[in-house]
N, C-alpha and C. Protein backbone atom coordinates (compact mmCIF):
# COMPACT_ATOMS: atom_id res chain seq x y z
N UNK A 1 0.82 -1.20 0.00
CA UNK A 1 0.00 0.00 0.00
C UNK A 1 0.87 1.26 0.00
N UNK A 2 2.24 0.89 0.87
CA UNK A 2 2.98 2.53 0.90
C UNK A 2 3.78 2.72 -0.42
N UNK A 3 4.18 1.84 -1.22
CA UNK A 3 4.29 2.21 -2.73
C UNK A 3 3.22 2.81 -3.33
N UNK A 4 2.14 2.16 -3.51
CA UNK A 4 1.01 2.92 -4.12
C UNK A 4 1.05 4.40 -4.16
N UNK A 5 0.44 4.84 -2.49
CA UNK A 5 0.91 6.31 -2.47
C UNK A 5 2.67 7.18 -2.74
N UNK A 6 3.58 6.05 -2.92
CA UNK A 6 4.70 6.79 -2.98
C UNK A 6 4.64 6.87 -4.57
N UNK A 7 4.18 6.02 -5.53
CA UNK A 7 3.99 5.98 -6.98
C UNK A 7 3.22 7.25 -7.42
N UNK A 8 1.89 7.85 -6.34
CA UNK A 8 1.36 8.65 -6.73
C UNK A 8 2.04 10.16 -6.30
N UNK A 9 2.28 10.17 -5.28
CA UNK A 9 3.07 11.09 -4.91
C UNK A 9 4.29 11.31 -5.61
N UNK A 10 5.27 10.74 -6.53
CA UNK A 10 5.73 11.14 -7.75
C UNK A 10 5.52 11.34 -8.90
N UNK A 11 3.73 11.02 -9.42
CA UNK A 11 3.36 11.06 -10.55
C UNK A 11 3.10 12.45 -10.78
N UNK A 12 3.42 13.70 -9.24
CA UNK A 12 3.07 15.07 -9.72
C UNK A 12 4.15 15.69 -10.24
N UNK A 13 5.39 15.21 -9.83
CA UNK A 13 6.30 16.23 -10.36
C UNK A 13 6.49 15.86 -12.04
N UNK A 14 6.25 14.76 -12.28
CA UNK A 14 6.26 14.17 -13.31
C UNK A 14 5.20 14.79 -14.03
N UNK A 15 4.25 14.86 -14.07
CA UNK A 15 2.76 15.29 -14.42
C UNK A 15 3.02 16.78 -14.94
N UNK A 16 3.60 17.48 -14.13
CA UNK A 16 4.46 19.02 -13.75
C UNK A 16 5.10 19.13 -15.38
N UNK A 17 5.96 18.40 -14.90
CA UNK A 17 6.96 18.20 -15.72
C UNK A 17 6.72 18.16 -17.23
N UNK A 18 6.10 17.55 -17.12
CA UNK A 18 5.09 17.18 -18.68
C UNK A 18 3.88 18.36 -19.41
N UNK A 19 4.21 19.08 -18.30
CA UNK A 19 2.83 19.82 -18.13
C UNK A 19 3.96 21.56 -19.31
N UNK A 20 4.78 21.54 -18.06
CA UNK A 20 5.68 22.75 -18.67
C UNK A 20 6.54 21.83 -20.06
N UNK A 21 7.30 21.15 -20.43
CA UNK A 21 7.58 20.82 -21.45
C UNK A 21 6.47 21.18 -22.45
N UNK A 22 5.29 20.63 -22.44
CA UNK A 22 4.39 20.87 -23.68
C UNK A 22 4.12 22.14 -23.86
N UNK A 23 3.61 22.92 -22.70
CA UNK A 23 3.38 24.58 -22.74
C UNK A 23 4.34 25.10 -23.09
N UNK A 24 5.33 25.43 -22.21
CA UNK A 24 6.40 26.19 -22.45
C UNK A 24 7.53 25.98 -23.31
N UNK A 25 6.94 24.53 -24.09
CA UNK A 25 8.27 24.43 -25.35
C UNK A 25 7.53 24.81 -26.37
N UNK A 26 6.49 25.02 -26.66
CA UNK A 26 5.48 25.18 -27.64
C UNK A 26 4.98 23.77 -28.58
N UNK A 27 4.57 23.15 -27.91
CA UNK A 27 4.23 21.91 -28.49
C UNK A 27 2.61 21.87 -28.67
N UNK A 28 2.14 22.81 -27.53
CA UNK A 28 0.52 22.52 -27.45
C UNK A 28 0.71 23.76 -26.73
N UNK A 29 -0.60 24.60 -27.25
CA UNK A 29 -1.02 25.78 -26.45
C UNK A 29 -2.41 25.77 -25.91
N UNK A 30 -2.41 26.39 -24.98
CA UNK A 30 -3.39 27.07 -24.02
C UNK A 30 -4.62 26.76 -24.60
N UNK A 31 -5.73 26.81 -24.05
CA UNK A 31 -7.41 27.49 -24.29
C UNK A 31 -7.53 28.50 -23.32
N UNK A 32 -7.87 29.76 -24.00
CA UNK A 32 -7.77 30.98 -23.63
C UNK A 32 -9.56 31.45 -23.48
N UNK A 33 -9.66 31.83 -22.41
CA UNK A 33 -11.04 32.20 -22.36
C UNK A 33 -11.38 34.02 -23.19
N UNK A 34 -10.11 34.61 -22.70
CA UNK A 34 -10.27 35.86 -23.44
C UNK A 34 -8.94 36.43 -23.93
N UNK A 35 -8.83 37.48 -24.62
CA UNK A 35 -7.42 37.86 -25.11
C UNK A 35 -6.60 38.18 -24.17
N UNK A 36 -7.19 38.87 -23.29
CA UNK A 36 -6.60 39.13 -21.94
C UNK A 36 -5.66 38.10 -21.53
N UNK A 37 -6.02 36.96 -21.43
CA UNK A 37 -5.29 36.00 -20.78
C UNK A 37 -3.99 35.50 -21.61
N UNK A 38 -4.52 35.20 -22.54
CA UNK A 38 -3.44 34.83 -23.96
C UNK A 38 -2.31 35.84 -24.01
N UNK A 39 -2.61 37.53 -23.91
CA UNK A 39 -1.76 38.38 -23.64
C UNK A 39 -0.23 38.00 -22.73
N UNK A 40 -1.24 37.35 -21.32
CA UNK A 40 -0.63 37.54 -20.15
C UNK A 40 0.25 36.01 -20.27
N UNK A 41 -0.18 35.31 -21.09
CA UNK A 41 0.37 33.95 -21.36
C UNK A 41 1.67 33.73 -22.41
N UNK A 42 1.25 34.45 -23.11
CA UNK A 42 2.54 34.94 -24.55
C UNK A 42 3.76 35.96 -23.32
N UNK A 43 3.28 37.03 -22.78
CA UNK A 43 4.66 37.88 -21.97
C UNK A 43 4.79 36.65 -21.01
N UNK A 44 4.11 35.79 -20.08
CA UNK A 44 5.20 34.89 -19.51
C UNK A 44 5.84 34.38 -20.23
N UNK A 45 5.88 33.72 -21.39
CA UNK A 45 6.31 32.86 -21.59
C UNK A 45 7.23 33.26 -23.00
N UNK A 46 7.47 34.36 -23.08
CA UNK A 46 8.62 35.33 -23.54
C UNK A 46 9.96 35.76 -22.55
N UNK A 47 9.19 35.73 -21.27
CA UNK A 47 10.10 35.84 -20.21
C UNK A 47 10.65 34.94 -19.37
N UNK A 48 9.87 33.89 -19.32
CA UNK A 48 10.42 33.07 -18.53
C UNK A 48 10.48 31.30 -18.75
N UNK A 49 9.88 31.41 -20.33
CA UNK A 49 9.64 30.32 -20.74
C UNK A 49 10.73 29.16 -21.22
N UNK A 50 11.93 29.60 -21.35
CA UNK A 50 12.98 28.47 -21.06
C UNK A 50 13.81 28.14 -19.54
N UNK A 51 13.09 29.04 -19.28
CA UNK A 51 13.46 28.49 -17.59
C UNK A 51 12.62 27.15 -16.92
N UNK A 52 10.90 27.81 -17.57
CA UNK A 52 9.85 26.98 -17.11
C UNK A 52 10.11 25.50 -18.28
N UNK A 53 10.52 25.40 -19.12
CA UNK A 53 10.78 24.68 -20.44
C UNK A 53 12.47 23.85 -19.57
N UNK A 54 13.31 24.24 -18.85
CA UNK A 54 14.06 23.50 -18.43
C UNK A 54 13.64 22.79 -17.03
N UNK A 55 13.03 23.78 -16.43
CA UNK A 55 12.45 23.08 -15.14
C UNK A 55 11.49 22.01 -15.21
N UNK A 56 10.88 22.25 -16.23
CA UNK A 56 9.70 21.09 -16.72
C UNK A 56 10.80 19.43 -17.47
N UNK A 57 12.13 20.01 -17.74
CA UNK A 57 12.72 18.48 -17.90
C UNK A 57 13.45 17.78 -16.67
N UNK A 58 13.67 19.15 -15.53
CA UNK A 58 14.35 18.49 -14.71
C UNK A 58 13.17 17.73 -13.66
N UNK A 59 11.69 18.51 -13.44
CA UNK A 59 10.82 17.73 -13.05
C UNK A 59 10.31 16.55 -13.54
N UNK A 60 10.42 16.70 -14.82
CA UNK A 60 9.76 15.34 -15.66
C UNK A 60 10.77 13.98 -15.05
N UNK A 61 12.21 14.69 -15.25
CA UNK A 61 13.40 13.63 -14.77
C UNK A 61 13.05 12.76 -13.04
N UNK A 62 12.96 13.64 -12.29
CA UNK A 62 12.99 13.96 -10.68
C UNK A 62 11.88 12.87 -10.71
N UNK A 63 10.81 13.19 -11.50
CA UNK A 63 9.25 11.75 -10.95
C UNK A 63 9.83 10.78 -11.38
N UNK A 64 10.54 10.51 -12.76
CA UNK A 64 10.34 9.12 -13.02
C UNK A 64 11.77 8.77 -12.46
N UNK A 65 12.56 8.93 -12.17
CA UNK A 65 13.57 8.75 -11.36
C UNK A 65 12.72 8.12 -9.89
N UNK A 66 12.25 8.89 -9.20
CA UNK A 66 11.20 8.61 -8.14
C UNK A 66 10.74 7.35 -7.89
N UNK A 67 9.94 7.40 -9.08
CA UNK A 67 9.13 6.07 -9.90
C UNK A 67 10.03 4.91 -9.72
N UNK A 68 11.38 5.12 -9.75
CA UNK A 68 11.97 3.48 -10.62
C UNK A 68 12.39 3.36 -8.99
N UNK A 69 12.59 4.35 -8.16
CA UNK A 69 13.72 4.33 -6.94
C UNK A 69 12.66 3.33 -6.34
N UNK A 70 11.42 3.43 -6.18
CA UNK A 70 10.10 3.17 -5.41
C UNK A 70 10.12 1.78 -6.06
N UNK A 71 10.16 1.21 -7.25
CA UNK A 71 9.88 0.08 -7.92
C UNK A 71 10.95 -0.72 -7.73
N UNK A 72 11.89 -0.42 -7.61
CA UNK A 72 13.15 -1.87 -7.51
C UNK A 72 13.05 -1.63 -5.64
């Protein structure tokens, strides 16, 4: 049972991880409810989007690393 939750409890940074790779590398964009937001989504991610684009590989790394530590 305490794997279970330790499997899930790494599936967020991982999840994370996966989450900023696709956004912030430009692989898949947003649904924007108004321009407003899209605005505010394009200047982050002019500014800080290879930061969030590297942090999203070192999180993606960090879960499944997690993952295998928990499994063997």
């Amino acid at each position: 049972m305490g794997q279970i939750f330790g499997i899930l409890g790494e599936l967020i940074p991982l999840v994370a991880g996966v989450y900023c790779i696709l956004y912030f590398g430009g692989y898949k964009t947003p649904k924007y409810n108004d321009e407003s937001q899209k605005l505010k989504f394009e200047e982050l991610k002019d500014k800080h989007g290879k930061k969030f684009y590297f942090g999203g590989i070192f999180l993606a790394f960090y879960g499944a690393y997690g993952i295998i530590q928990i499994l063997l």
